[in-house]
Protein backbone atom coordinates (compact mmCIF):
# COMPACT_ATOMS: atom_id res chain seq x y z
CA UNK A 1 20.00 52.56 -17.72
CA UNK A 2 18.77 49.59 -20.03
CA UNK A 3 21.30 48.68 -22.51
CA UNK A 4 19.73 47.36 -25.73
CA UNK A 5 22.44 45.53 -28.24
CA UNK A 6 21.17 45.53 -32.03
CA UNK A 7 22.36 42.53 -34.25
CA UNK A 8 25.97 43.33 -35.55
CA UNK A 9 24.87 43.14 -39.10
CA UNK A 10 22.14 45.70 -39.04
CA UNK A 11 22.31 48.56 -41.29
CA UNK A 12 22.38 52.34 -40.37
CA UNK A 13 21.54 55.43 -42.59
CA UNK A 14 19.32 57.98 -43.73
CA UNK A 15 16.83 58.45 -46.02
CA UNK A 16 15.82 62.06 -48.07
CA UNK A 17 13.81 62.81 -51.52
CA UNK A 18 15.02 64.61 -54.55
CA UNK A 19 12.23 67.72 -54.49
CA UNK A 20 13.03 68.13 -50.76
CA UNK A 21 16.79 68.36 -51.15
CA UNK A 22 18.02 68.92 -54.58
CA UNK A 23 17.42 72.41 -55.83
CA UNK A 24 19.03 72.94 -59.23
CA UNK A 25 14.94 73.15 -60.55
CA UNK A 26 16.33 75.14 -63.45
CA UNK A 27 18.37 71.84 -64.79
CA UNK A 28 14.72 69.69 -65.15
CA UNK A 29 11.78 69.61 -65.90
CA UNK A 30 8.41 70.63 -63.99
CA UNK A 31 7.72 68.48 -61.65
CA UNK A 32 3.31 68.43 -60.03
CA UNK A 33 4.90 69.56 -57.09
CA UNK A 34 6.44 72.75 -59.01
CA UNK A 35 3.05 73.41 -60.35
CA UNK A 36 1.56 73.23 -56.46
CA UNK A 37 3.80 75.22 -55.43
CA UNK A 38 2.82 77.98 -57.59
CA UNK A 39 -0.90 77.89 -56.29
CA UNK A 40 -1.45 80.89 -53.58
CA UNK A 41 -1.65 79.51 -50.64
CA UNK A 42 -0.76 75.74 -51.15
CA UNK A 43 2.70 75.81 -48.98
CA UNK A 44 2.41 77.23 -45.58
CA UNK A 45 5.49 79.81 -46.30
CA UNK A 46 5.04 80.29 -50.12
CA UNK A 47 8.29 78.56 -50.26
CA UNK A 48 9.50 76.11 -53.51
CA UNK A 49 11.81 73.37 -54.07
CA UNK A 50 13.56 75.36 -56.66
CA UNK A 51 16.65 75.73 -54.47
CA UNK A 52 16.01 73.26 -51.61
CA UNK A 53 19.01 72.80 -49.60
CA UNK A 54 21.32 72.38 -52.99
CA UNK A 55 22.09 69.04 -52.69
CA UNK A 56 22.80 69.05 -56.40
CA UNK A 57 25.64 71.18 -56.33
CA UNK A 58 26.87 69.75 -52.77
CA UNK A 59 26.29 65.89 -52.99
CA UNK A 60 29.66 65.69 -52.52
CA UNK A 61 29.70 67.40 -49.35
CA UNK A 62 26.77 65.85 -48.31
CA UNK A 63 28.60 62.30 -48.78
CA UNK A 64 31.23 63.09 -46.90
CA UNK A 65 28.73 63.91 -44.10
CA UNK A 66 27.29 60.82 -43.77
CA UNK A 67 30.20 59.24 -43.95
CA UNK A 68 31.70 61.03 -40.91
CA UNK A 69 28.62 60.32 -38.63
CA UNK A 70 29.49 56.11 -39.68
CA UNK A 71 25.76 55.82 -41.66
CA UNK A 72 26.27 52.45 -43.59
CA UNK A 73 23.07 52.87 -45.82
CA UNK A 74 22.01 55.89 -47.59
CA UNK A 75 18.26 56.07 -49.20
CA UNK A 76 17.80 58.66 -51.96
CA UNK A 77 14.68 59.62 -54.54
CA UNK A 78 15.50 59.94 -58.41
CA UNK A 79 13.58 62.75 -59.98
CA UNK A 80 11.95 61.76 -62.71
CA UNK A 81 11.25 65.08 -64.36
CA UNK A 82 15.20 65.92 -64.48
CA UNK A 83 16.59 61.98 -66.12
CA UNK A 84 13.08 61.93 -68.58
CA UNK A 85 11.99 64.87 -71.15
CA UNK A 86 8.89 65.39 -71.63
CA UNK A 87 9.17 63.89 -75.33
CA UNK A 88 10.30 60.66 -73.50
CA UNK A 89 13.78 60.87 -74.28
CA UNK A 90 16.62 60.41 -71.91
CA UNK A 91 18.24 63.62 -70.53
CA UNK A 92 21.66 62.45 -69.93
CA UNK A 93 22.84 65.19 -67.93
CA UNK A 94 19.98 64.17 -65.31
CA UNK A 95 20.99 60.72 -65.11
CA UNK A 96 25.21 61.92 -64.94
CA UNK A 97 24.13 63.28 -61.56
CA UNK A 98 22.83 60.31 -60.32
CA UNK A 99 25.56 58.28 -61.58
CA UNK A 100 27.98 60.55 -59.78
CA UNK A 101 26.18 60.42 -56.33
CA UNK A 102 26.22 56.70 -56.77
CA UNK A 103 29.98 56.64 -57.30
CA UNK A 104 30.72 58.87 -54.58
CA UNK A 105 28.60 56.77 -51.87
CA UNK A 106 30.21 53.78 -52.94
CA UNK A 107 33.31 55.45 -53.09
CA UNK A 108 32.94 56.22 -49.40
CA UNK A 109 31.54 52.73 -48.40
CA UNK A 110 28.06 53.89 -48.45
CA UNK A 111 25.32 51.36 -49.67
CA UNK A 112 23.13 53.21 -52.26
CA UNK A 113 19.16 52.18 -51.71
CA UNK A 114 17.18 54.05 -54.43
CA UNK A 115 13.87 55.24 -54.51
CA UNK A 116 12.26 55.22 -58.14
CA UNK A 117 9.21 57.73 -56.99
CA UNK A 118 8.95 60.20 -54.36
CA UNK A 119 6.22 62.10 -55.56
CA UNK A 120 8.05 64.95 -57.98
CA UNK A 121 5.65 63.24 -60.98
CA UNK A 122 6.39 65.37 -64.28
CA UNK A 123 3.56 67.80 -64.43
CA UNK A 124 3.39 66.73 -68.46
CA UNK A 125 2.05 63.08 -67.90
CA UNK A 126 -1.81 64.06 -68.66
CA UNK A 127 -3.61 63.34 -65.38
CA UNK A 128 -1.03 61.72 -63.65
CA UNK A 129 -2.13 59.10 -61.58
CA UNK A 130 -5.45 59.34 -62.29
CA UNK A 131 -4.67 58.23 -65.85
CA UNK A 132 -3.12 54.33 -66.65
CA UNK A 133 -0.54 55.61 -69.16
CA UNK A 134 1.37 56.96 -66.50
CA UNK A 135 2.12 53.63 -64.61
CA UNK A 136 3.12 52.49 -68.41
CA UNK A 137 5.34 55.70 -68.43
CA UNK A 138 6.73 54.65 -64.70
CA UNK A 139 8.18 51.19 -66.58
CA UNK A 140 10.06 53.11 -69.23
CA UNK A 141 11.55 55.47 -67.21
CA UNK A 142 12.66 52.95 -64.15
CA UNK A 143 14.14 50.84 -66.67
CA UNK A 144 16.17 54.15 -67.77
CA UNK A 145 17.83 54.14 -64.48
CA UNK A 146 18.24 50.52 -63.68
CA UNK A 147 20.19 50.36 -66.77
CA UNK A 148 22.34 53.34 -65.72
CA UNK A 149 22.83 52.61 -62.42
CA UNK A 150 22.23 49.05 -61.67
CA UNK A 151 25.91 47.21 -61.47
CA UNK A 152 26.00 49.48 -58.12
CA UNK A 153 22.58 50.17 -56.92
CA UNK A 154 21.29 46.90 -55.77
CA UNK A 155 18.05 48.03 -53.61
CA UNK A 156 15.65 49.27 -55.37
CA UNK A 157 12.13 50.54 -54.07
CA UNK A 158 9.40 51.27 -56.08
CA UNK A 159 7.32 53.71 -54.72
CA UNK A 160 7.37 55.87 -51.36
CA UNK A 161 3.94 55.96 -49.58
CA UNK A 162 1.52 55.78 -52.83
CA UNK A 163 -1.03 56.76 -49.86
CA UNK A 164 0.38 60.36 -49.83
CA UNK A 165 0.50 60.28 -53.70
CA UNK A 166 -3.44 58.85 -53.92
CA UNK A 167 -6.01 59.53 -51.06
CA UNK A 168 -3.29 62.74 -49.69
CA UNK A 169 -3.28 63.93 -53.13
CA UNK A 170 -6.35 63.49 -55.21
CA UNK A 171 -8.92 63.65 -52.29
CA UNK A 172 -7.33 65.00 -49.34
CA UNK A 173 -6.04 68.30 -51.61
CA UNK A 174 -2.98 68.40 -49.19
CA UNK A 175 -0.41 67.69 -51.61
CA UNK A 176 0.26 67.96 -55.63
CA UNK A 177 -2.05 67.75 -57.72
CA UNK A 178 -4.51 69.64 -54.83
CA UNK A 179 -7.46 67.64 -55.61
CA UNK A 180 -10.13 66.67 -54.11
CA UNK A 181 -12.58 63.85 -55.95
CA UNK A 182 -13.17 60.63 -54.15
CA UNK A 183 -13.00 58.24 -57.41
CA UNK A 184 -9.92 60.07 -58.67
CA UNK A 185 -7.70 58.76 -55.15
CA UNK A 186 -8.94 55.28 -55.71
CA UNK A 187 -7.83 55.78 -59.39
CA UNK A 188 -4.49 57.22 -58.49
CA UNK A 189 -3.87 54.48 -56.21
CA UNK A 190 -4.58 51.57 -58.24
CA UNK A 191 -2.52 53.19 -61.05
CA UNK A 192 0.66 53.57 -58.32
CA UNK A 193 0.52 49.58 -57.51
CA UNK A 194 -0.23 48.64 -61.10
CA UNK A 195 2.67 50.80 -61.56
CA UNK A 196 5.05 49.17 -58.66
CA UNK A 197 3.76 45.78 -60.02
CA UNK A 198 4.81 46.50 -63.57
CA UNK A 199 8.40 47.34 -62.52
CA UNK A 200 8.71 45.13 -59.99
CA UNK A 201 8.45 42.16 -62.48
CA UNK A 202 10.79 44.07 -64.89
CA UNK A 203 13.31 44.49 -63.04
CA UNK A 204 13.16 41.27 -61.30
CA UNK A 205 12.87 39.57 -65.11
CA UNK A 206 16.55 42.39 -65.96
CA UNK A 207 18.45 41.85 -62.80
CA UNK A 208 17.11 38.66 -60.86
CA UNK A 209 19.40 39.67 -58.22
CA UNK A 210 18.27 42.93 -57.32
CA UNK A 211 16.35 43.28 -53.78
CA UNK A 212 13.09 44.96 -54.96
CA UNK A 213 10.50 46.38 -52.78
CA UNK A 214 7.87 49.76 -51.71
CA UNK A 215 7.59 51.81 -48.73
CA UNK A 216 4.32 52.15 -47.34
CA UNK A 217 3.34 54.66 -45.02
CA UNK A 218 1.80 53.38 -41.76
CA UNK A 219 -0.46 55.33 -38.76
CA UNK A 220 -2.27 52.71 -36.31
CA UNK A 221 -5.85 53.63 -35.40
CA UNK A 222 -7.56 52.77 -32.28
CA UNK A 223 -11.04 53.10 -31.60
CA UNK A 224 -11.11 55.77 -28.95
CA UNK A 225 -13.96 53.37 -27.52
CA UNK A 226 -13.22 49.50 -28.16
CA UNK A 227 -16.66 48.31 -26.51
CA UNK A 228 -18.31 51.01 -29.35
CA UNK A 229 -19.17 49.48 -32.20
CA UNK A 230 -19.39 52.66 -34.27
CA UNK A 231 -16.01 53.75 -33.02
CA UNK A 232 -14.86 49.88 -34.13
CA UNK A 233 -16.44 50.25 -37.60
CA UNK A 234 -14.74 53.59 -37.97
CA UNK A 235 -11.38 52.27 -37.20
CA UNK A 236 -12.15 49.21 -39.78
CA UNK A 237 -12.90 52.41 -42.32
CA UNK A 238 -9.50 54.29 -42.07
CA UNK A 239 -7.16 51.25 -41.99
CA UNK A 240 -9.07 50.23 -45.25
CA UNK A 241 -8.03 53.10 -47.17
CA UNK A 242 -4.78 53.79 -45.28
CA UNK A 243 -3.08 50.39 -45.51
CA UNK A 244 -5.05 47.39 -46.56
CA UNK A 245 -5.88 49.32 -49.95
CA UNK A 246 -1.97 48.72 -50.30
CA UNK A 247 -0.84 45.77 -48.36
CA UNK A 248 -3.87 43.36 -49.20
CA UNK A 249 -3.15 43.56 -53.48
CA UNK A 250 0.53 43.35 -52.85
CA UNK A 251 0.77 40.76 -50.60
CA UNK A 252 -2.74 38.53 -51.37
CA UNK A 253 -3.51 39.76 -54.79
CA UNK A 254 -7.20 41.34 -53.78
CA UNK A 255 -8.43 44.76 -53.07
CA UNK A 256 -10.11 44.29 -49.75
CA UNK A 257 -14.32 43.59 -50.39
CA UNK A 258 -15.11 45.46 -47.78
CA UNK A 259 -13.15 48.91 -49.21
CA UNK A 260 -15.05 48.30 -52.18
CA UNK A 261 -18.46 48.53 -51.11
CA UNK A 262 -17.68 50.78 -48.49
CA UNK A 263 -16.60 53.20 -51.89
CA UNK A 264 -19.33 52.40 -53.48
CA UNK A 265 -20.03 54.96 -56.31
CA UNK A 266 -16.70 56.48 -55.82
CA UNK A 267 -14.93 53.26 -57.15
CA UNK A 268 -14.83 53.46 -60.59
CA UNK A 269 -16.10 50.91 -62.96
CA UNK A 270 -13.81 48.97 -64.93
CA UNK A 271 -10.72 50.34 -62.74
CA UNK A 272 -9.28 46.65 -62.32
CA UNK A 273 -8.43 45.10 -65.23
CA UNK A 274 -7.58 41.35 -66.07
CA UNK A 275 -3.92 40.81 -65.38
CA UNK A 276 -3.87 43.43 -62.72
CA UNK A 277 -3.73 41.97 -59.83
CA UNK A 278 -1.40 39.60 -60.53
CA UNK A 279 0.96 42.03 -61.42
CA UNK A 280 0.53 43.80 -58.24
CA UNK A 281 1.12 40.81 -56.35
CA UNK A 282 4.53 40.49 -57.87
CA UNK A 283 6.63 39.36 -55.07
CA UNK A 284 8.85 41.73 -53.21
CA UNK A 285 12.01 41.28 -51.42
CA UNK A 286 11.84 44.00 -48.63
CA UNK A 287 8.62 45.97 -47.27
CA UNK A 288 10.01 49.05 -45.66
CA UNK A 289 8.03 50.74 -43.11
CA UNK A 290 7.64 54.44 -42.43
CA UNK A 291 5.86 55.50 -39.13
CA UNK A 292 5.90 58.76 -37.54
CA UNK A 293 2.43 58.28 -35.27
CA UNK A 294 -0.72 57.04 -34.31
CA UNK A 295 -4.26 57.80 -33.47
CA UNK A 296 -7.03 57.46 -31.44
CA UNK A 297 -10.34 57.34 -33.40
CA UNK A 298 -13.81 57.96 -32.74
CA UNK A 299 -16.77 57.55 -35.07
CA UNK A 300 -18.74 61.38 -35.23
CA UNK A 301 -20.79 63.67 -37.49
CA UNK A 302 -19.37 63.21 -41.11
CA UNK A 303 -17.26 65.94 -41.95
CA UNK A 304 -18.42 67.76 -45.37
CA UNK A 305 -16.77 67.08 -48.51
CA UNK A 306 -14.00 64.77 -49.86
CA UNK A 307 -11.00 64.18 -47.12
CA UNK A 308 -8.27 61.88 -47.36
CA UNK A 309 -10.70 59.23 -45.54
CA UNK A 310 -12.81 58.60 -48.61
CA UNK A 311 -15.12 55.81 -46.46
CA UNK A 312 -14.52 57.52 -43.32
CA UNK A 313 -15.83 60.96 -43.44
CA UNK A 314 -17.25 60.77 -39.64
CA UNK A 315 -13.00 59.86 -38.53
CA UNK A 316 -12.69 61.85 -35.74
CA UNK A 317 -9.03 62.23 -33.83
CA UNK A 318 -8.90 62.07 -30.78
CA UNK A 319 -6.35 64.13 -28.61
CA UNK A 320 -4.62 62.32 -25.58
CA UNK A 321 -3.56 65.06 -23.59
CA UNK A 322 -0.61 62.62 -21.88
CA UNK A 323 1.19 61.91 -24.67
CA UNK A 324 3.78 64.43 -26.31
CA UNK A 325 3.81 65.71 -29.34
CA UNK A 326 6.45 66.54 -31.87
CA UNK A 327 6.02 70.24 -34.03
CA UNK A 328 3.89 68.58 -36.93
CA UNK A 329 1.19 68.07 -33.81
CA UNK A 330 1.73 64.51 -33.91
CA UNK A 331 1.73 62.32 -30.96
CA UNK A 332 4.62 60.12 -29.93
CA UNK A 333 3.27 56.61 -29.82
CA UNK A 334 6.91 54.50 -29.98
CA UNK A 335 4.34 51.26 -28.61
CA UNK A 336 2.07 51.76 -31.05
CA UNK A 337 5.02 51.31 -33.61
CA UNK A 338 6.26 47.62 -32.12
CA UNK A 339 2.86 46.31 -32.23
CA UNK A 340 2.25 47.47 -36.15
CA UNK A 341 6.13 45.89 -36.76
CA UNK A 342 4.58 42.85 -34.99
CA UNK A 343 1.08 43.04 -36.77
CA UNK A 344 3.09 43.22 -40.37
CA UNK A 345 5.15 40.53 -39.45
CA UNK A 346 2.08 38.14 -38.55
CA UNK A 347 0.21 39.20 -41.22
CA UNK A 348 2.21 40.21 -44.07
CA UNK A 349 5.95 39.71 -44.25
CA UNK A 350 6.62 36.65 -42.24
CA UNK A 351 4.34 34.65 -44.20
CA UNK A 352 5.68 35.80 -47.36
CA UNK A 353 9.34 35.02 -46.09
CA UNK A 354 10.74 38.62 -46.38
CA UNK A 355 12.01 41.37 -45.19
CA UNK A 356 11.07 44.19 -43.52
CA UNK A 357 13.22 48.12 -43.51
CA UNK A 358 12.44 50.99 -41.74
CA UNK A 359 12.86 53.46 -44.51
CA UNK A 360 11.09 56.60 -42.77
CA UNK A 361 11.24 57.64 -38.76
CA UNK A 362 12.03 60.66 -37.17
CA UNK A 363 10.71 63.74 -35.84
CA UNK A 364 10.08 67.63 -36.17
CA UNK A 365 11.05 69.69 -33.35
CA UNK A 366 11.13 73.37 -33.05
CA UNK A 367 15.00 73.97 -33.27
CA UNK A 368 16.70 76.97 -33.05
CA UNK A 369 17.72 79.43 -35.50
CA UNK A 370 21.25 77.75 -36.29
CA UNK A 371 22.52 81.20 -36.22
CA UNK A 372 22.35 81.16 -32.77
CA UNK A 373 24.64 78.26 -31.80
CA UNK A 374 24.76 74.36 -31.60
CA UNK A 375 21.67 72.95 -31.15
CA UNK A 376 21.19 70.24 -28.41
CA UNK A 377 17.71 68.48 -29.84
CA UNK A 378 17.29 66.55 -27.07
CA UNK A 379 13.42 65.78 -27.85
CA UNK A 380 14.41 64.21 -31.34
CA UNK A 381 17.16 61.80 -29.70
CA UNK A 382 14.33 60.93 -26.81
CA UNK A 383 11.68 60.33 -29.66
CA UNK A 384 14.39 58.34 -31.63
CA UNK A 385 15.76 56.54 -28.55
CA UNK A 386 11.88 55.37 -27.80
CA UNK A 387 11.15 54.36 -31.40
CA UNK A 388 14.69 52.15 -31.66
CA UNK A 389 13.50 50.42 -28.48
CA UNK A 390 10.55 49.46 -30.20
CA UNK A 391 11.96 48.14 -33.38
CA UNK A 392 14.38 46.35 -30.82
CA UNK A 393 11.66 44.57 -29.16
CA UNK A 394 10.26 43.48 -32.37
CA UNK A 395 12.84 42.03 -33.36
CA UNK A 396 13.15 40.07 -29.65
CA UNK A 397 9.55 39.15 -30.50
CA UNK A 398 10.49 37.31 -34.20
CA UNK A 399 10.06 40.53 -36.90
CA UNK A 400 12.82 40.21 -39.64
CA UNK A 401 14.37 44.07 -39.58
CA UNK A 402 17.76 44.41 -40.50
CA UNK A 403 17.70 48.27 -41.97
CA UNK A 404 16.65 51.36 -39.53
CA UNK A 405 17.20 54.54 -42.06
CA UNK A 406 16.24 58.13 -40.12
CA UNK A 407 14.00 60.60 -41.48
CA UNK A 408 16.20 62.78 -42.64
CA UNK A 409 19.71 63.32 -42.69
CA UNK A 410 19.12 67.34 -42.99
CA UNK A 411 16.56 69.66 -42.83
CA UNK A 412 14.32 70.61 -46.49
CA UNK A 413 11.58 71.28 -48.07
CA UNK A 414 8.67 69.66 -45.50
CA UNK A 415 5.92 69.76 -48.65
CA UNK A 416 2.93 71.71 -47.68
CA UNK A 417 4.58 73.00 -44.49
CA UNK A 418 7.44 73.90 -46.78
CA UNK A 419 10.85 74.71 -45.04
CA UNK A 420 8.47 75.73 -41.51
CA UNK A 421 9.38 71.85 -40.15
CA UNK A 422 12.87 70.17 -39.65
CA UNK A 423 13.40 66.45 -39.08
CA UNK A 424 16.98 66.79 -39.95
CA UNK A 425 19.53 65.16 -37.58
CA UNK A 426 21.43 68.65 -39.69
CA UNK A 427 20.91 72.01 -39.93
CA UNK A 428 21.25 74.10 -42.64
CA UNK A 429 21.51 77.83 -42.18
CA UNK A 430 20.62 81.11 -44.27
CA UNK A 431 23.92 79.95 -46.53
CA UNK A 432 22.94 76.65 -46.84
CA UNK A 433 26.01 75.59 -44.66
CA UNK A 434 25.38 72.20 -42.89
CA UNK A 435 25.52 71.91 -39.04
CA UNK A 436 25.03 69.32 -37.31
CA UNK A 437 23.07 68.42 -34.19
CA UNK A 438 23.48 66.89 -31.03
CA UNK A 439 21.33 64.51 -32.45
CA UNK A 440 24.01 63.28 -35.29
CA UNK A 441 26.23 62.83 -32.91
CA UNK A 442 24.17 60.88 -30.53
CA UNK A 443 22.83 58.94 -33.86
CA UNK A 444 26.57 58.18 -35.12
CA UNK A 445 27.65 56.54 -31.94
CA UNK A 446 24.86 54.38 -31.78
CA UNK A 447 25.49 53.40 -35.67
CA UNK A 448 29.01 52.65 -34.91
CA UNK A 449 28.69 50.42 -31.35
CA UNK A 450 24.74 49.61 -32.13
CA UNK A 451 24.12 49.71 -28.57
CA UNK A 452 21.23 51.39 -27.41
CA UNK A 453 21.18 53.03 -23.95
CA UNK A 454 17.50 54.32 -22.31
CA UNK A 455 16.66 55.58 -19.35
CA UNK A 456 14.48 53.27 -17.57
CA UNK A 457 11.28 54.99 -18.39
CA UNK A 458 11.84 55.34 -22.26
């Protein structure tokens, strides 16, 4: 066995999102993702977030949970259809429920980390990201819940993966809205960052104490080919609109050049204003990570229509038959994951003198019916035993971590795949009882000793 020790004062926990968990649809308003859910079709069970796993009613419960597995850090998503109306008045009763989760996590010695926007947009901003006034609608209602909740939440992040919630959303047609125009992801996404800029400097000029940050959503290409040039070029293509769309305006204040004339036509004029950029750039105490995979690319014919890889369209994946896979299909690539850590480091954080959290990891696996018995997911504790080791030796190699949060506490709603995929370290059955895994047990010791054991080949 190798025997990895983490530093003493890293943090533990788990991360969810209000649509995925919350339920109690009937107490807000309609969220995009309501409105997608509605669409024939557009979840792979015809399922809805309009009971989720009840969190609402069983926060409480759910608390106590992670306070018996020894989780230090807890990361939740406010919904901002249930704490605004659509007149842009407060609902009070929305933001009561926040304020009681918040009591009850400190209560149990839980540090609250808050996510401002996990996707639930309300479906009566006219054309959500795609139009500016919604970033200006993002300030008012983030500065609603600092207010409320601020003298206990101190980390606040902005938005989670605005590439989901722009080139997923308004080209890829995978998730809410469904659409699926070029121009309108490139839109979208400038409207997100304006938006994270905007409140970023607000609540840094409210509470100059806060630690303020985003989560960005990260999956490593590698040209299937690296002598190919075209594979090469393709790789350049995807990593453009995956991840230096985001991390080049937030941490050097630029859209990259070549993104922009690779868009060409689909950028829309007059998208960047003056002041923009700057605001964008506002600097950020924490950059947390999510990473699930990565890929091997090759450059092929270009697919027809709009996909999520507006300047890519000839992205082709390309399977490696030796690696494993979890149940979303997606390889398990724990190296790859050290050397982006590394890569952000060099590139990104380290200069900047921050930060970074890993606000998103885990797995699906095919578990068991609960209703059959305990369920010993041994493939998610290998796949988060091989992803640990790789945050470990980032760390040994000079990355600033100090925050590993696990994607998620408890089974929900998995989006389009709706409640078909579970990453939950806890199972919920047909009466929404939680059970836990062998996995939360295996995950609680190691937040309690933070001592990693592998196998030699993990």
């Amino acid at each position: 066995m190798t025997t990895l020790q983490f530093p003493a004062d890293f943090h533990w926990g788990a991360a969810t999102s209000s649509f995925q968990i919350e339920g109690a649809a009937e107490l807000r308003g309609d969220s995009i993702w309501d409105v997608f859910c509605r669409q024939p079709g557009a979840i792979a069970d015809g399922s809805d977030g309009t009971v989720a796993v009840d969190h609402f009613h069983r926060f409480r419960d759910d608390v106590a949970l992670l306070a018996g597995l020894g989780l230090d850090t807890y990361r939740f998503s406010v919904s901002w259809p249930r704490v605004m109306n659509p007149d842009g008045s407060v609902n009070e009763a929305g933001l009561d429920f926040y304020d009681e989760l918040v009591d009850a996590l400190c209560e149990a010695g839980i540090r609250p980390w808050l996510t401002l926007y996990h996707w639930d947009l309300p479906a009566w901003l006219a054309g959500g990201w795609t139009n500016r006034a919604t970033a200006e609608a993002f300030v008012d209602y983030a500065l609603v819940v600092h207010a409320r909740l601020s003298d206990r939440v101190r980390i606040w992040t902005t938005l989670n993966e605005p590439w989901c919630a722009s080139f997923l959303s308004y080209a890829g047609g995978q998730h809410a809205p469904g659409h699926r125009v070029a121009a309108e992801a490139y839109a979208a996404g400038h409207h997100l960052l304006l938006a994270h800029g905007w409140v970023t400097w607000a609540l840094r000029a409210a509470d100059p104490d806060a630690t303020l940050g985003l989560s960005l959503n990260f999956t490593p290409g590698y040209p299937a080919d690296p002598d190919n040039p075209a594979d090469v070029d393709v790789v350049r293509r995807t990593d453009g609109t995956q991840h230096r769309f985001f991390t080049e305006p937030v941490f050097h204040g630029e859209y990259p050049a070549d993104l922009i004339a690779d868009a060409g036509a689909d950028w829309p004029g007059g998208l960047v204003r003056d002041g923009d950029l700057a605001a964008i750039a506002t600097p950020i105490d924490v950059l947390g990570v999510n990473y699930y995979t990565s890929q091997l690319i090759r450059a092929g014919a270009a697919a027809p229509g709009v996909g999520v890889h507006t300047t890519a369209p000839d992205a082709v994946v390309v399977d490696r038959p030796d690696l494993a896979r979890t149940d979303m299909g997606w390889e398990i690539t724990p190296d790859a994951f050290r050397d982006l850590l590394v890569r952000l480091h060099h590139e990104y954080t380290g200069p900047a003198g921050i930060s970074m959290a890993i606000t998103e990891n885990g797995c699906a696996v095919d578990d068991p019916d609960p209703a059959a018995g305990p369920i010993d997911d041994v493939e998610r504790i290998a796949y988060l035993a091989g992803h640990l080791r790789a945050v470990h030796e980032a760390i040994e190699a000079g990355a600033a971590i100090d925050t590993y949060l696990v994607w998620s506490i408890i089974d929900n709603f998995e989006w389009a795949f709706g409640y078909t995929k579970r990453f939950g370290l806890v199972a919920v059955d047909s009466e929404l009882n939680r059970l836990p895994k062998a996995s939360a047990g295996w995950y609680s010791d190691l937040s309690r000793l933070g001592t990693l054991c592998l196998p030699e080949q993990a």
